[in-house]
Protein backbone atom coordinates (compact mmCIF):
# COMPACT_ATOMS: atom_id res chain seq x y z
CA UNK A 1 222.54 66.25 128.66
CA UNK A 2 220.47 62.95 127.42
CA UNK A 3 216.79 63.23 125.08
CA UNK A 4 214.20 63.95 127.95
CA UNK A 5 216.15 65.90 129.77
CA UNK A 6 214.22 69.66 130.31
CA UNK A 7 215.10 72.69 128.52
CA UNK A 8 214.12 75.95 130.56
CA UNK A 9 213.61 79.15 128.59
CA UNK A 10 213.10 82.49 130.19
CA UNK A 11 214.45 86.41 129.67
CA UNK A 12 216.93 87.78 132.27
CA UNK A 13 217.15 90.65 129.84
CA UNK A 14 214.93 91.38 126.99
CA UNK A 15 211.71 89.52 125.84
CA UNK A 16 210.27 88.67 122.93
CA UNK A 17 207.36 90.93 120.99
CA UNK A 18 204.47 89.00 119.79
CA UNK A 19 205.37 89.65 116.22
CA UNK A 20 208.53 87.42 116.81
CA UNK A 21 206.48 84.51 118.68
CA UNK A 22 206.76 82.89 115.39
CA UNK A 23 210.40 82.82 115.59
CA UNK A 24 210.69 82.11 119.39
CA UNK A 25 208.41 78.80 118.55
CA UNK A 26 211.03 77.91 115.89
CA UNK A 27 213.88 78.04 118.51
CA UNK A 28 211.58 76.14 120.67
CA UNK A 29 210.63 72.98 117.99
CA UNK A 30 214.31 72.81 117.49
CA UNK A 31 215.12 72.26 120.88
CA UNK A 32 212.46 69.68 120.92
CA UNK A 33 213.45 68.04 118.04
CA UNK A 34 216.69 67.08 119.39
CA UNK A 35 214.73 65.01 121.91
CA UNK A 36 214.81 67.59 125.21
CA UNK A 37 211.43 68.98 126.98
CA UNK A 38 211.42 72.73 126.96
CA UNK A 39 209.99 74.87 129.70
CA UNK A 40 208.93 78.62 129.21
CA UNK A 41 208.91 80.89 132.26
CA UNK A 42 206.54 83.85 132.69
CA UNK A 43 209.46 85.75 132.28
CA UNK A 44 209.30 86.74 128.07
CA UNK A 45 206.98 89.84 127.54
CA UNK A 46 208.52 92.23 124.92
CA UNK A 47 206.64 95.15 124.91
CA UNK A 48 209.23 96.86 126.81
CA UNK A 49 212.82 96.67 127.17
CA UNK A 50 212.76 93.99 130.09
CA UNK A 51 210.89 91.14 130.37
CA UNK A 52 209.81 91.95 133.58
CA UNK A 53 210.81 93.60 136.54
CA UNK A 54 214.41 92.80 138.23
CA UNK A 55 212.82 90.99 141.38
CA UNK A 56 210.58 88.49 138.94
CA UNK A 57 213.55 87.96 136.86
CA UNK A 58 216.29 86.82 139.10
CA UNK A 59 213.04 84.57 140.93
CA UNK A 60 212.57 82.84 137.69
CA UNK A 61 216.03 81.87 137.24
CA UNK A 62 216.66 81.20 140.20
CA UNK A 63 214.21 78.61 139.85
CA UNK A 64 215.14 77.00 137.07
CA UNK A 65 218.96 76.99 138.09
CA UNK A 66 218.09 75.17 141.15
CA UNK A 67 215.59 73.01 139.30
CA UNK A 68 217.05 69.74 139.40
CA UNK A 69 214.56 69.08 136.83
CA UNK A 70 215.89 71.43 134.36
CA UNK A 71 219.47 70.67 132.85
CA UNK A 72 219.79 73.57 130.71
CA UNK A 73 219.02 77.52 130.78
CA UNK A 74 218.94 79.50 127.68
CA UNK A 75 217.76 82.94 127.21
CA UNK A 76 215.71 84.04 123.61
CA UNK A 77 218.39 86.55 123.14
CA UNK A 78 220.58 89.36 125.06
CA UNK A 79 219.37 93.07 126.33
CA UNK A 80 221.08 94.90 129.01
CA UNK A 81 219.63 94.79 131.82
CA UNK A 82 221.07 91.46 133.56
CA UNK A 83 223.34 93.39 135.26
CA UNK A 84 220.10 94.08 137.68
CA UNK A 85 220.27 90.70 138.48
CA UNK A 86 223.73 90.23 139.74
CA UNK A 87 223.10 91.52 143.35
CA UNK A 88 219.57 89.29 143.68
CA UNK A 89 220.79 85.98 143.24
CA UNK A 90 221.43 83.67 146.16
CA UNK A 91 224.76 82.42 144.87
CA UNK A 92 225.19 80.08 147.99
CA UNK A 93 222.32 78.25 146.48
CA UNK A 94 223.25 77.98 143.25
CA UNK A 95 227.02 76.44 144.37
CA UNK A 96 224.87 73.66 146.46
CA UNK A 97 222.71 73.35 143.33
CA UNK A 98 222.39 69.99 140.78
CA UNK A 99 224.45 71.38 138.03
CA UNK A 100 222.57 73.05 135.14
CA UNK A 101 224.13 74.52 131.91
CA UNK A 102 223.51 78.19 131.50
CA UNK A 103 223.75 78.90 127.53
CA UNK A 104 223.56 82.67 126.15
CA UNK A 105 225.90 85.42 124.78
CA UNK A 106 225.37 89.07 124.11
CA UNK A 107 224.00 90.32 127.73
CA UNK A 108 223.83 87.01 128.34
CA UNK A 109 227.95 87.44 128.79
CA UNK A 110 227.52 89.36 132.22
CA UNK A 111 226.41 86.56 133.84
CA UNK A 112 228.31 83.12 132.74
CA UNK A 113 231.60 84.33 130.87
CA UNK A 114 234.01 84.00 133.78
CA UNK A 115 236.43 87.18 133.03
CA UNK A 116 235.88 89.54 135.43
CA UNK A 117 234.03 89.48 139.26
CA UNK A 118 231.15 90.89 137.27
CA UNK A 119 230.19 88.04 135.38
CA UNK A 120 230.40 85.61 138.17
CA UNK A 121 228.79 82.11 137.76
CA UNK A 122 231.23 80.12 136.59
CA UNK A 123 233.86 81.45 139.40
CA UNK A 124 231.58 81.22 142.10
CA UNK A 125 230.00 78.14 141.40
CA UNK A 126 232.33 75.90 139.64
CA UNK A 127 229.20 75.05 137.21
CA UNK A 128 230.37 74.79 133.41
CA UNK A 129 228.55 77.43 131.29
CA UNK A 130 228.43 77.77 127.41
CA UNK A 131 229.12 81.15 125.96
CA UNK A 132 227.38 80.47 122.45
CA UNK A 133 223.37 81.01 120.33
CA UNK A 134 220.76 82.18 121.99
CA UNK A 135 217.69 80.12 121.68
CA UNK A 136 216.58 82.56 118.92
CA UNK A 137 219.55 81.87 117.17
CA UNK A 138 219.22 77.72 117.41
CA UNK A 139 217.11 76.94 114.27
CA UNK A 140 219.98 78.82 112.15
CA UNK A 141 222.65 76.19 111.17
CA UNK A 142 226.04 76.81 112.73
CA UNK A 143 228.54 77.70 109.71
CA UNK A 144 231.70 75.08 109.41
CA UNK A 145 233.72 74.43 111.66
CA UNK A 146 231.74 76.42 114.62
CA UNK A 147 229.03 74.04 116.64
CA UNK A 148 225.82 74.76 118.64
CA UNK A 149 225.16 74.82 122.23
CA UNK A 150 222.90 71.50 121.14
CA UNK A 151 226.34 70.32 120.17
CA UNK A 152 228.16 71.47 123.13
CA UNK A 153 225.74 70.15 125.91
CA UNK A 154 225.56 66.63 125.21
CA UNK A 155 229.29 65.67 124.77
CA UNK A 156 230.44 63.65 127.50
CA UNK A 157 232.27 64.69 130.59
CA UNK A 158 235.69 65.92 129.79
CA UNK A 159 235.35 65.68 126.30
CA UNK A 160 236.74 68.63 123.99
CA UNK A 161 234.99 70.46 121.23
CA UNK A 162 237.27 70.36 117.77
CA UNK A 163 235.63 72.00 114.98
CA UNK A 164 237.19 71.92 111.82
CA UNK A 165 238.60 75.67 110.72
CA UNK A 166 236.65 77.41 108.17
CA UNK A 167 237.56 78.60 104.68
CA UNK A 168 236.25 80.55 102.42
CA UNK A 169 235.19 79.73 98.58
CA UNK A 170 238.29 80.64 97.70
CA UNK A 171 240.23 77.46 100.30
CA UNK A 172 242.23 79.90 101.96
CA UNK A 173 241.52 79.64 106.06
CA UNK A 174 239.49 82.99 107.51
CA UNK A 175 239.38 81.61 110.90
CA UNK A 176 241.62 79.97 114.00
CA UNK A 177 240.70 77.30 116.37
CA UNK A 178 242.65 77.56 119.93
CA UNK A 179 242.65 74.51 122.02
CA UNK A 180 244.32 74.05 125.26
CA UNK A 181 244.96 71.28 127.40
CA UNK A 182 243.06 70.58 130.52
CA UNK A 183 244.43 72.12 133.75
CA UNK A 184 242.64 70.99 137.00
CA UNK A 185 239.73 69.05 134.79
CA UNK A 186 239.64 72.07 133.17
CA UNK A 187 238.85 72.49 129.35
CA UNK A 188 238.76 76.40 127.22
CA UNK A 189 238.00 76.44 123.76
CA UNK A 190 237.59 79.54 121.69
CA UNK A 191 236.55 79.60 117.72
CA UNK A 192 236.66 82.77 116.16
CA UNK A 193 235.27 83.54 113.16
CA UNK A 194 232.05 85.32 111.52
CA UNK A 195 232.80 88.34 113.79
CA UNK A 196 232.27 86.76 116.96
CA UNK A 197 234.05 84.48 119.62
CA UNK A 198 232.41 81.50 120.24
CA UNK A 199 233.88 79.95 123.88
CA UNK A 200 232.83 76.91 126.27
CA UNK A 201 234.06 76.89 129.37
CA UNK A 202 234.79 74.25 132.17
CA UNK A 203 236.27 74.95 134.95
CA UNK A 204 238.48 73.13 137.80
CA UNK A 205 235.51 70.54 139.28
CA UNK A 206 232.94 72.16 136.75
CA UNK A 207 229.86 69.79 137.29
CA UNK A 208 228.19 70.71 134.09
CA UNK A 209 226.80 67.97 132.24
């Protein structure tokens, strides 16, 4: 991704109550700080558990996966209902598709992690996808040696994320970085640490960018 490129933001899952707008915005000026346009769908009320229903969901992203417009997709944060989804999106269409990064984790997961035929984008598509912060998560700064999806997104093609390990006050190292080397023009690279697994993902003729 290059400064102007668009940003779209929209809830596959769970939206975001008024009372957090404040923190939603904050995601939002980050985003824009780092030079990108950022679009917000319809889909993002949080007065229930879903944003809205299934149908209107999978429409919206839809939309702003086949957006050539719109180079990036990132959620406000997880739920659990994008499992709804899976069976209303035209996957044909989003294989013939301009490339666009899909960014998330939590429920997120179900749809770009490429482990099982459950969370299928990735597998079906051959589009790169970055298992990492939600947008809610992006103001937060990303403790050493882990990096953003901002990070992630605008490294050139075929490049491969090395974060330094982490240690604790005490010097001793608390976390592992795995790298392995590319397969197919492929690229995997999985920081743990804090409690969570941080992975980015390219696949064989991934045309995320």
């Amino acid at each position: 991704m290059r400064p102007g490129d668009r940003v779209g933001v929209t809830a596959p899952s769970s939206g975001v109550e008024e009372n957090l707008r404040d923190r939603l915005r904050a995601g939002i000026r980050t985003v824009e700080e780092r030079g990108y346009e950022v679009v917000v769908g319809a889909c993002m009320d949080g007065s229930s558990h879903v944003s809205a229903p299934a149908a209107e969901r999978a429409r919206e992203l839809m939309e702003m996966l086949t957006d050539p417009r719109i180079r990036a997709v990132v959620p406000p944060w997880g739920g659990e209902t994008v499992i709804d989804l899976l069976p209303l999106l035209d996957w044909d269409a989003l294989r013939e598709a301009d490339p666009t990064w899909v960014v998330g984790f939590s429920d997120m997961s179900t749809i770009i992690t490429p482990l099982t035929p459950l969370t299928p984008l990735t597998l079906l598509t051959g589009i790169a996808t970055v298992h990492g912060n939600n947008l809610m998560d992006t103001p937060y700064r990303a403790p050493e040696g882990l990096l953003t999806w901002l990070d992630i997104v605008t490294m050139a093609q075929g490049a491969r994320p090395s974060p330094r390990p982490r240690r604790t006050a005490t010097g001793h190292r608390d976390g592992t970085t795995t790298r392995r080397p590319p397969r197919c023009g492929s690229s995997h690279s999985t920081r743990r640490g804090g409690g969570r697994d941080w992975t980015v993902t390219a696949t064989c003729g991934s045309r995320g960018g």
